[in-house]
PDB file of N, CA and C in Angstrom:
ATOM      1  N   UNK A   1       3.034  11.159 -10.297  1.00  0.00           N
ATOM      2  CA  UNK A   1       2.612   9.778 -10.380  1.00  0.00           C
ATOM      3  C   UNK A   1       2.120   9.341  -9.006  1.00  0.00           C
ATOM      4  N   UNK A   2       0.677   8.857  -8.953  1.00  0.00           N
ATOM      5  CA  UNK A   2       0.568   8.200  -7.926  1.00  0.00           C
ATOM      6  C   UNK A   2      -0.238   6.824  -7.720  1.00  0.00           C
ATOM      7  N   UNK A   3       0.400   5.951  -6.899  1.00  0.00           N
ATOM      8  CA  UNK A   3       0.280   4.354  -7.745  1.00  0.00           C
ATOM      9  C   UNK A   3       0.011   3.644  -6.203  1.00  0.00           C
ATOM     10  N   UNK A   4      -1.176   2.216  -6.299  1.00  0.00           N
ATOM     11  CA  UNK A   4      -0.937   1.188  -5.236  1.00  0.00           C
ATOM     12  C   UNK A   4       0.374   0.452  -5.172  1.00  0.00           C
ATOM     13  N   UNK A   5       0.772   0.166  -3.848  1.00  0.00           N
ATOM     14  CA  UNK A   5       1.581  -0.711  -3.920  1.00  0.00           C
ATOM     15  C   UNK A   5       1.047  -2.057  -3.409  1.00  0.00           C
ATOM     16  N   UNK A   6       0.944  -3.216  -3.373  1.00  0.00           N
ATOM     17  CA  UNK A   6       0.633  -4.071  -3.017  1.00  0.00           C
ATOM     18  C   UNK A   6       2.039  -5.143  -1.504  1.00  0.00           C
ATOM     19  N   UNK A   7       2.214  -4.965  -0.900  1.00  0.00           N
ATOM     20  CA  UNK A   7       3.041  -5.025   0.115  1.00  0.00           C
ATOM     21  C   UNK A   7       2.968  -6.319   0.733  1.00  0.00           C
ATOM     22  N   UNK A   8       3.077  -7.736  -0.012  1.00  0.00           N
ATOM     23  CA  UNK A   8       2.246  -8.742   0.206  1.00  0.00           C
ATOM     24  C   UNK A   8       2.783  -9.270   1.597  1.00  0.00           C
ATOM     25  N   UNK A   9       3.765  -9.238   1.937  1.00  0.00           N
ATOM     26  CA  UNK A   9       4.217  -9.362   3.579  1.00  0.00           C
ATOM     27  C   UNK A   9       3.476  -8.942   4.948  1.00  0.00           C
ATOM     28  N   UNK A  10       2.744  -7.827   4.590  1.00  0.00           N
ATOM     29  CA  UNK A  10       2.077  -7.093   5.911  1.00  0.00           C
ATOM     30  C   UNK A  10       0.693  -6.911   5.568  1.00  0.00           C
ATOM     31  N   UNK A  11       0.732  -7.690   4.385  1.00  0.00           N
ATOM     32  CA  UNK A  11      -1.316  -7.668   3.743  1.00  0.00           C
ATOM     33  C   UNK A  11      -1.619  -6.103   3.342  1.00  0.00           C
ATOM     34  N   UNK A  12      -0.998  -5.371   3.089  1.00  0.00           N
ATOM     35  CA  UNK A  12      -0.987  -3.493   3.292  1.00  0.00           C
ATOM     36  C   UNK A  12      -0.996  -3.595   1.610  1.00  0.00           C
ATOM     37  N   UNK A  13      -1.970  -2.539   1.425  1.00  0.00           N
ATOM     38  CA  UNK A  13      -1.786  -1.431   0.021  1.00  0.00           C
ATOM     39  C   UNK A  13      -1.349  -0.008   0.457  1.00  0.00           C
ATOM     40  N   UNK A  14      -0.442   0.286  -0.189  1.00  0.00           N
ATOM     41  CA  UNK A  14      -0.041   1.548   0.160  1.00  0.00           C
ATOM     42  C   UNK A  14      -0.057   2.623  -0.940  1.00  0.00           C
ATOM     43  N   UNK A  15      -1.087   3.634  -1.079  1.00  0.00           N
ATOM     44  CA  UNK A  15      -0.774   4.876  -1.767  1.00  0.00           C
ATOM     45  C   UNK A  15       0.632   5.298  -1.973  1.00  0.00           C
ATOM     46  N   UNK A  16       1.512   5.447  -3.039  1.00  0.00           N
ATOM     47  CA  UNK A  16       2.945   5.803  -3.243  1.00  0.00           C
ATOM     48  C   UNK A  16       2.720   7.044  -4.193  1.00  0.00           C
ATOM     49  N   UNK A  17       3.856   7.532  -3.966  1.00  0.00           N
ATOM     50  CA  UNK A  17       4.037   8.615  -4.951  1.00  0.00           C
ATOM     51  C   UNK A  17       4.960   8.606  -6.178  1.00  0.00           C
ATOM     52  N   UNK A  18       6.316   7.550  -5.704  1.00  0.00           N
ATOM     53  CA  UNK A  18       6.697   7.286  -6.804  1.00  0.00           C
ATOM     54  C   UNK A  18       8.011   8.060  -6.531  1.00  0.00           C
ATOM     55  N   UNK A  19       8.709   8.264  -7.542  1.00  0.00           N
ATOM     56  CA  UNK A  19      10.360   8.947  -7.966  1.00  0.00           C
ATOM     57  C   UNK A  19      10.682   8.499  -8.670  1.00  0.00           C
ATOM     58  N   UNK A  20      12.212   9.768  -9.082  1.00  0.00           N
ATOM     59  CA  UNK A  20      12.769   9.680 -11.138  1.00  0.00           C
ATOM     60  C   UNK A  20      13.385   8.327 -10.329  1.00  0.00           C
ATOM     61  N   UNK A  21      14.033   7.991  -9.310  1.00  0.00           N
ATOM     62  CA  UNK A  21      15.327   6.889  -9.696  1.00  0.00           C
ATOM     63  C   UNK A  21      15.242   6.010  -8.163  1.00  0.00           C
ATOM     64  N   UNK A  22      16.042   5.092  -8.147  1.00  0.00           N
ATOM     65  CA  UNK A  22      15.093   3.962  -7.456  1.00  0.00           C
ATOM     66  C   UNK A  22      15.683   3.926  -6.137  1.00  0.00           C
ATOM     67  N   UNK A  23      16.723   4.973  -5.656  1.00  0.00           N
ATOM     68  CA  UNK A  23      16.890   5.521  -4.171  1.00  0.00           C
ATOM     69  C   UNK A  23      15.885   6.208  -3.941  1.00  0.00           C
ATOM     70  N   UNK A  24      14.991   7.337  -4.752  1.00  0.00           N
ATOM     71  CA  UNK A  24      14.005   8.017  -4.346  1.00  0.00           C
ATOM     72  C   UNK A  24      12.671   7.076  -4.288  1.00  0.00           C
ATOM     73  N   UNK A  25      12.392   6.148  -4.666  1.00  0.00           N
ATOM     74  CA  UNK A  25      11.383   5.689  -5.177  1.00  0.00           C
ATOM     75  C   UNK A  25      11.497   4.759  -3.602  1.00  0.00           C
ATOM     76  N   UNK A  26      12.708   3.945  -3.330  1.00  0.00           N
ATOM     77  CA  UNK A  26      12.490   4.026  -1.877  1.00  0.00           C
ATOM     78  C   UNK A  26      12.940   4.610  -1.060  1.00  0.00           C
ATOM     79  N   UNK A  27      13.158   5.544  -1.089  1.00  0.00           N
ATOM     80  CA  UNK A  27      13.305   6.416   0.500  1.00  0.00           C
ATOM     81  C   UNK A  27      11.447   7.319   0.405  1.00  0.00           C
ATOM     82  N   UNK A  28      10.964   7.115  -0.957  1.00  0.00           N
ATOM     83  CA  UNK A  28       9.476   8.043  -0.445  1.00  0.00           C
ATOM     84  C   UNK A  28       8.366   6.950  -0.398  1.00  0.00           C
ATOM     85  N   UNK A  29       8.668   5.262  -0.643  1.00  0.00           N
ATOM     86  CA  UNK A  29       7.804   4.308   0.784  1.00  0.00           C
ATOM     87  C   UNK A  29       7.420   5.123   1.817  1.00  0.00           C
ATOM     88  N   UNK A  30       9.024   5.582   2.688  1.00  0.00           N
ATOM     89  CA  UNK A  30       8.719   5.633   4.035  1.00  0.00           C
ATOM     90  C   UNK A  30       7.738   7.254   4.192  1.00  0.00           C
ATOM     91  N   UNK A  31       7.448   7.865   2.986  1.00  0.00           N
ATOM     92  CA  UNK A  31       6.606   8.932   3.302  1.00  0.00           C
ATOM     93  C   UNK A  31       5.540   8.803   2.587  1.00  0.00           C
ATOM     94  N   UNK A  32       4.879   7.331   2.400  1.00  0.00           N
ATOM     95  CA  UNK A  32       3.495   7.429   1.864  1.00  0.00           C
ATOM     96  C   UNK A  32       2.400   7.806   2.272  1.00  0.00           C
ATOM     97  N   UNK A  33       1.385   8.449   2.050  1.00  0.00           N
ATOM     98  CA  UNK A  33       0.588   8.787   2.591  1.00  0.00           C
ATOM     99  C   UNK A  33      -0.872   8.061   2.939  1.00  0.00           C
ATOM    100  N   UNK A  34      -0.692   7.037   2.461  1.00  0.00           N
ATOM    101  CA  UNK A  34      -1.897   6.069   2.923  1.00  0.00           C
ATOM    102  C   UNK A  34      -1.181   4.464   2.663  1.00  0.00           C
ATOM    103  N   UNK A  35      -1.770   4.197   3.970  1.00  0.00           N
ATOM    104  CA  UNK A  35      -1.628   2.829   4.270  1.00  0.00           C
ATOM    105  C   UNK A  35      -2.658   1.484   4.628  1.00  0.00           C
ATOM    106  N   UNK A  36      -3.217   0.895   3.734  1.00  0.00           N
ATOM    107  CA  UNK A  36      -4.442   0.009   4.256  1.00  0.00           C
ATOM    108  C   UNK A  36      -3.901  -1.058   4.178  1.00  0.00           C
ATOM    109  N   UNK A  37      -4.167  -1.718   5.907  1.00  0.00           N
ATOM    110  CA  UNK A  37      -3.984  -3.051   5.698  1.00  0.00           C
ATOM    111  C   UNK A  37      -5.373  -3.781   6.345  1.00  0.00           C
ATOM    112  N   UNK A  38      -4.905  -5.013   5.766  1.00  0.00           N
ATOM    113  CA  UNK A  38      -6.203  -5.793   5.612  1.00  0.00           C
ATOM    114  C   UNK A  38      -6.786  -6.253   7.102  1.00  0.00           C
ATOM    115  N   UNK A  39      -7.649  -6.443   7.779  1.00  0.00           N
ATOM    116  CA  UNK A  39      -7.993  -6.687   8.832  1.00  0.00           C
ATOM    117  C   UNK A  39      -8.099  -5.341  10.131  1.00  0.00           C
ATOM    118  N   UNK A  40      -7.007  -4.648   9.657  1.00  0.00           N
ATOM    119  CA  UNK A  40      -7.102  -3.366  10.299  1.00  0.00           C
ATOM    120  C   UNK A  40      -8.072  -2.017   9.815  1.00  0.00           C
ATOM    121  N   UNK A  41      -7.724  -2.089   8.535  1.00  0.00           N
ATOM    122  CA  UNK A  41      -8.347  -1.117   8.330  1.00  0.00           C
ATOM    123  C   UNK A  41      -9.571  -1.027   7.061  1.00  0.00           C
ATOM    124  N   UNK A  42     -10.039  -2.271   7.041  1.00  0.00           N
ATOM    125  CA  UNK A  42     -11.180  -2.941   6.291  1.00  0.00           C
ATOM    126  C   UNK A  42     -12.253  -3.496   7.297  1.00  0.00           C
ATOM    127  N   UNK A  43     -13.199  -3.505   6.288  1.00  0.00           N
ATOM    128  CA  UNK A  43     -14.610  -3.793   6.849  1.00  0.00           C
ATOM    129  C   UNK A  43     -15.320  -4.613   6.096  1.00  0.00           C
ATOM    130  N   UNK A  44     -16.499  -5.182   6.836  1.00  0.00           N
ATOM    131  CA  UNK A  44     -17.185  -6.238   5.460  1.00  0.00           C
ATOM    132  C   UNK A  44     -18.088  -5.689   4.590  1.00  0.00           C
ATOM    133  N   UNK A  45     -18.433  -4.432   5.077  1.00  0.00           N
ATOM    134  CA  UNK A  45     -19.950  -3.559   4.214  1.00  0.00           C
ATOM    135  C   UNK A  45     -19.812  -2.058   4.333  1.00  0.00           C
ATOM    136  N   UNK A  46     -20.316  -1.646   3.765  1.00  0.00           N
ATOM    137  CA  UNK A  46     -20.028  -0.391   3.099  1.00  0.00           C
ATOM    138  C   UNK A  46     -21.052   0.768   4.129  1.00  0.00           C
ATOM    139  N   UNK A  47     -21.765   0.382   5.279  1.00  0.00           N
ATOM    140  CA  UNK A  47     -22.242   0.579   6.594  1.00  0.00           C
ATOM    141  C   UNK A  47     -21.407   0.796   7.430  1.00  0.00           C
ATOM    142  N   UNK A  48     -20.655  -0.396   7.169  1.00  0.00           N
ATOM    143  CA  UNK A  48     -19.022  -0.003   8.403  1.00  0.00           C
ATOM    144  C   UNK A  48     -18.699   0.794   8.641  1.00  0.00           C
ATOM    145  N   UNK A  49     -18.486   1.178   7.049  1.00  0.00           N
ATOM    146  CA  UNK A  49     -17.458   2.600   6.554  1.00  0.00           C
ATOM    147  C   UNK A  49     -17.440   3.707   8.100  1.00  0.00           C
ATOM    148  N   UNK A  50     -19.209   3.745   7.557  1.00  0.00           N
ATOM    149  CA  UNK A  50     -20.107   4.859   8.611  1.00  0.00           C
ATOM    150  C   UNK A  50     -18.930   6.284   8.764  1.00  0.00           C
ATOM    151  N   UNK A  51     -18.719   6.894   6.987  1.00  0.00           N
ATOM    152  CA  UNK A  51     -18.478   8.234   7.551  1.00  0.00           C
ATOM    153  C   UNK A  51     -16.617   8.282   7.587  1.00  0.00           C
ATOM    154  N   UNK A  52     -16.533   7.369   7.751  1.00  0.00           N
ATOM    155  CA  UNK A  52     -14.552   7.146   7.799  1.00  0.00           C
ATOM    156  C   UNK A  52     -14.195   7.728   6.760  1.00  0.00           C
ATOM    157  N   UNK A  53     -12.948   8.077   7.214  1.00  0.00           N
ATOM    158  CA  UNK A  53     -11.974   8.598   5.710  1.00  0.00           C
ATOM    159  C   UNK A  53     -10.547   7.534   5.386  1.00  0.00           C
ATOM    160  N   UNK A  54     -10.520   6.606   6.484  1.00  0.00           N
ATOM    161  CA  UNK A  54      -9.575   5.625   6.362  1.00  0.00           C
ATOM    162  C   UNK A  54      -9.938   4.104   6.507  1.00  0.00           C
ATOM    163  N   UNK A  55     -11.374   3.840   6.164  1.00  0.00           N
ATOM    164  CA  UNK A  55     -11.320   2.528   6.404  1.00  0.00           C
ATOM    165  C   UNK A  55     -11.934   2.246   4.790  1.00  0.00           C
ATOM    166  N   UNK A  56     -11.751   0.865   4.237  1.00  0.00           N
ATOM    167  CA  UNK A  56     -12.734   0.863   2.957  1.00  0.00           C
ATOM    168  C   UNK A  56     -12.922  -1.233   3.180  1.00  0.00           C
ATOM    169  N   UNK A  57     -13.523  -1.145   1.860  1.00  0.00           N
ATOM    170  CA  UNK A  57     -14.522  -2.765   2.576  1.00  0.00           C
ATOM    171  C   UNK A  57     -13.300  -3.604   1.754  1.00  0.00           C
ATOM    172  N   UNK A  58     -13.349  -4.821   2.428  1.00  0.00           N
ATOM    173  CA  UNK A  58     -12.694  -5.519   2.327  1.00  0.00           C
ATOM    174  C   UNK A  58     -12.460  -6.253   0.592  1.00  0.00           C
ATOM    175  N   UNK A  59     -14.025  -5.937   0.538  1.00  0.00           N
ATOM    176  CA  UNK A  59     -13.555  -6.397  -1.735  1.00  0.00           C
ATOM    177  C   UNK A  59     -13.297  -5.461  -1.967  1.00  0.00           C
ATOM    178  N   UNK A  60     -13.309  -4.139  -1.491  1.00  0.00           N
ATOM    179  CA  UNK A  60     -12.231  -3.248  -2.112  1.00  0.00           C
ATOM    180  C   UNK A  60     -10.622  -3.348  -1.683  1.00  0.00           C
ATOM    181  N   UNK A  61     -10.508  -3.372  -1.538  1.00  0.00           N
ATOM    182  CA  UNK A  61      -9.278  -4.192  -1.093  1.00  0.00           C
ATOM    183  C   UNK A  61      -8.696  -4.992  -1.742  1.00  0.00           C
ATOM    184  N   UNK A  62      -9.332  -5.639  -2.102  1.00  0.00           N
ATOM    185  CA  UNK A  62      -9.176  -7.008  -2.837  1.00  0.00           C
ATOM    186  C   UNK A  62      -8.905  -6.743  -4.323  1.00  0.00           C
ATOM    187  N   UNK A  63      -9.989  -5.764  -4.703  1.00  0.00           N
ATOM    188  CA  UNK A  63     -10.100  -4.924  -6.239  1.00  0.00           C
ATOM    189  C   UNK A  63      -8.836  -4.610  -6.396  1.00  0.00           C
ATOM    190  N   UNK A  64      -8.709  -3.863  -5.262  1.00  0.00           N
ATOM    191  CA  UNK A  64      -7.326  -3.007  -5.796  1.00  0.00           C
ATOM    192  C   UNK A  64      -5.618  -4.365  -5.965  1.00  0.00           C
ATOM    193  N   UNK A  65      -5.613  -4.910  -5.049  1.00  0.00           N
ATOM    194  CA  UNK A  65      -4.613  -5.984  -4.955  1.00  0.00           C
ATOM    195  C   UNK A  65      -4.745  -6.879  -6.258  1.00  0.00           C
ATOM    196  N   UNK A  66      -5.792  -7.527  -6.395  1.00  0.00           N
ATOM    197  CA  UNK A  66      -5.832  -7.559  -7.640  1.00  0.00           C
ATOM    198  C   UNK A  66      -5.707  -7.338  -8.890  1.00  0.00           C
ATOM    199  N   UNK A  67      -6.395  -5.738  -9.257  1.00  0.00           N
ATOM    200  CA  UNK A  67      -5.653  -4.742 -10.263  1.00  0.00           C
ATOM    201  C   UNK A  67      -4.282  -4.493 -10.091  1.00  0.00           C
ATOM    202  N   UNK A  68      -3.510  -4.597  -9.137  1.00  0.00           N
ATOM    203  CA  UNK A  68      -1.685  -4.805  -8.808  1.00  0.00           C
ATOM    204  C   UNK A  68      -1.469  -5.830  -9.460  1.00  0.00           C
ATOM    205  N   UNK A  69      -1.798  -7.037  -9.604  1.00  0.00           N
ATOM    206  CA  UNK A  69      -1.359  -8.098  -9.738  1.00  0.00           C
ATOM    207  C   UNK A  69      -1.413  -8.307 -11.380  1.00  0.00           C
ATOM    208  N   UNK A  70      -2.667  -7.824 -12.295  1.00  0.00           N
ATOM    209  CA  UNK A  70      -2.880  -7.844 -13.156  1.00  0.00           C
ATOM    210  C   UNK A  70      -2.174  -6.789 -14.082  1.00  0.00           C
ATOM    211  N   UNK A  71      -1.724  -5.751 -13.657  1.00  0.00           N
ATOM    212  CA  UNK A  71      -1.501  -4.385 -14.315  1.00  0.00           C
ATOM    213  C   UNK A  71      -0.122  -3.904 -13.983  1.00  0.00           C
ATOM    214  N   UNK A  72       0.296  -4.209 -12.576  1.00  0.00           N
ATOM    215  CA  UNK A  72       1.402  -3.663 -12.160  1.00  0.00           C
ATOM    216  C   UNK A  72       2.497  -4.316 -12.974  1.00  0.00           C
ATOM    217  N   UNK A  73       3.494  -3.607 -12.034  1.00  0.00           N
ATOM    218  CA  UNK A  73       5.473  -4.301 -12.487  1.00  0.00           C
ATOM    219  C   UNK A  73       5.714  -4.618 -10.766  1.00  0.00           C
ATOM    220  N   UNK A  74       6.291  -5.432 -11.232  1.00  0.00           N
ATOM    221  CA  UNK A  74       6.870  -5.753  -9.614  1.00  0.00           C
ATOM    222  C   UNK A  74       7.714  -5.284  -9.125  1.00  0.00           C
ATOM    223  N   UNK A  75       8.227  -4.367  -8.127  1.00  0.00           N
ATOM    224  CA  UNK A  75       9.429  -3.814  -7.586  1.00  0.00           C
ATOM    225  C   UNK A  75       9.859  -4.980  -6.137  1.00  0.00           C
ATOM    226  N   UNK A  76      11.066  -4.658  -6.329  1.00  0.00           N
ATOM    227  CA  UNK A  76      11.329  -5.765  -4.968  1.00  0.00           C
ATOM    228  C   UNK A  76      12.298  -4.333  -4.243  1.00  0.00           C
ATOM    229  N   UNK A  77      12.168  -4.390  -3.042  1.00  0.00           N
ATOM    230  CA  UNK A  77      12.830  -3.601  -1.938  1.00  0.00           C
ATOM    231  C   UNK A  77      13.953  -4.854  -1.292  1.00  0.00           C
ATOM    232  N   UNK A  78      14.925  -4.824  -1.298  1.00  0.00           N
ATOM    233  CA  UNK A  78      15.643  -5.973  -0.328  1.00  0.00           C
ATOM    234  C   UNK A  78      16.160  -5.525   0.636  1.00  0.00           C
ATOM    235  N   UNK A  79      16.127  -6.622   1.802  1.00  0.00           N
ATOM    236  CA  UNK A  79      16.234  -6.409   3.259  1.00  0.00           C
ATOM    237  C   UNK A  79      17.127  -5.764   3.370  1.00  0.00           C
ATOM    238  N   UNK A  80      17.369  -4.904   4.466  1.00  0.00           N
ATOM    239  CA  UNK A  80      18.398  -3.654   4.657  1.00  0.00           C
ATOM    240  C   UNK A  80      18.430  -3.805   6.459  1.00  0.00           C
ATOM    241  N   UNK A  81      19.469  -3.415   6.945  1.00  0.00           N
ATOM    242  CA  UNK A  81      19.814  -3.606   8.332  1.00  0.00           C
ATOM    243  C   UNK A  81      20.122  -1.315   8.858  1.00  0.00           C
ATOM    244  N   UNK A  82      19.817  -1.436   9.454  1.00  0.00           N
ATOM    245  CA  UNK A  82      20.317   0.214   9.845  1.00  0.00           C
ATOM    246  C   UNK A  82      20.874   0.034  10.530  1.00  0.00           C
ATOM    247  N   UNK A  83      22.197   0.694  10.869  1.00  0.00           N
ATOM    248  CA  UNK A  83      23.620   0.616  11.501  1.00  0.00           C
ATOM    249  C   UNK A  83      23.344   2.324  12.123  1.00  0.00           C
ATOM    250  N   UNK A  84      22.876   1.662  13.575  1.00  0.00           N
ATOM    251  CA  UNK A  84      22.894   3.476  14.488  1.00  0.00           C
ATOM    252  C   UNK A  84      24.554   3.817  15.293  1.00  0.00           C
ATOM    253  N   UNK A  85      25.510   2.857  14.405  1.00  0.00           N
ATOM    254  CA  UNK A  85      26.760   3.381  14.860  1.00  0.00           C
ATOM    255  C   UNK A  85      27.183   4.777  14.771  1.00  0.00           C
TER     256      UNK A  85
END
């Protein structure tokens, strides 16, 4: 399975891969393999691009966040603290 996530906090779509059960599903967030966020790694025209393998235009972007919004399920991740005791 491989699915957008829509990450509405950091403006980011993220390529996921997914998992059977919902410790795996987040512990493999932190190994997604693509990350677009908006302003960083968008452009206004499809010239921009010029050849990139990580940038895409900004209504794409939008396409995709959109199709999340319309199609997806919502997962919620809740805040977590790491204890380097």
């Amino acid at each position: 399975m491989q699915v957008w996530v829509h990450w509405q906090e950091q403006k980011a779509i993220i390529l996921w891969q997914g998992g059977e059960d919902e410790e795996t599903q987040i512990a493999s967030m932190a190994l997604a393999r693509k990350e677009l966020v908006l302003g960083r790694d968008t452009v206004k025209s499809e010239e921009e691009i010029n050849g990139s393998s990580y940038l895409i235009t900004e209504s794409a972007w939008h396409d995709i966040v959109n199709d999340c919004a319309r199609k997806g399920q919502p997962f919620t991740i809740s805040p977590f603290s790491i204890n380097n005791a």
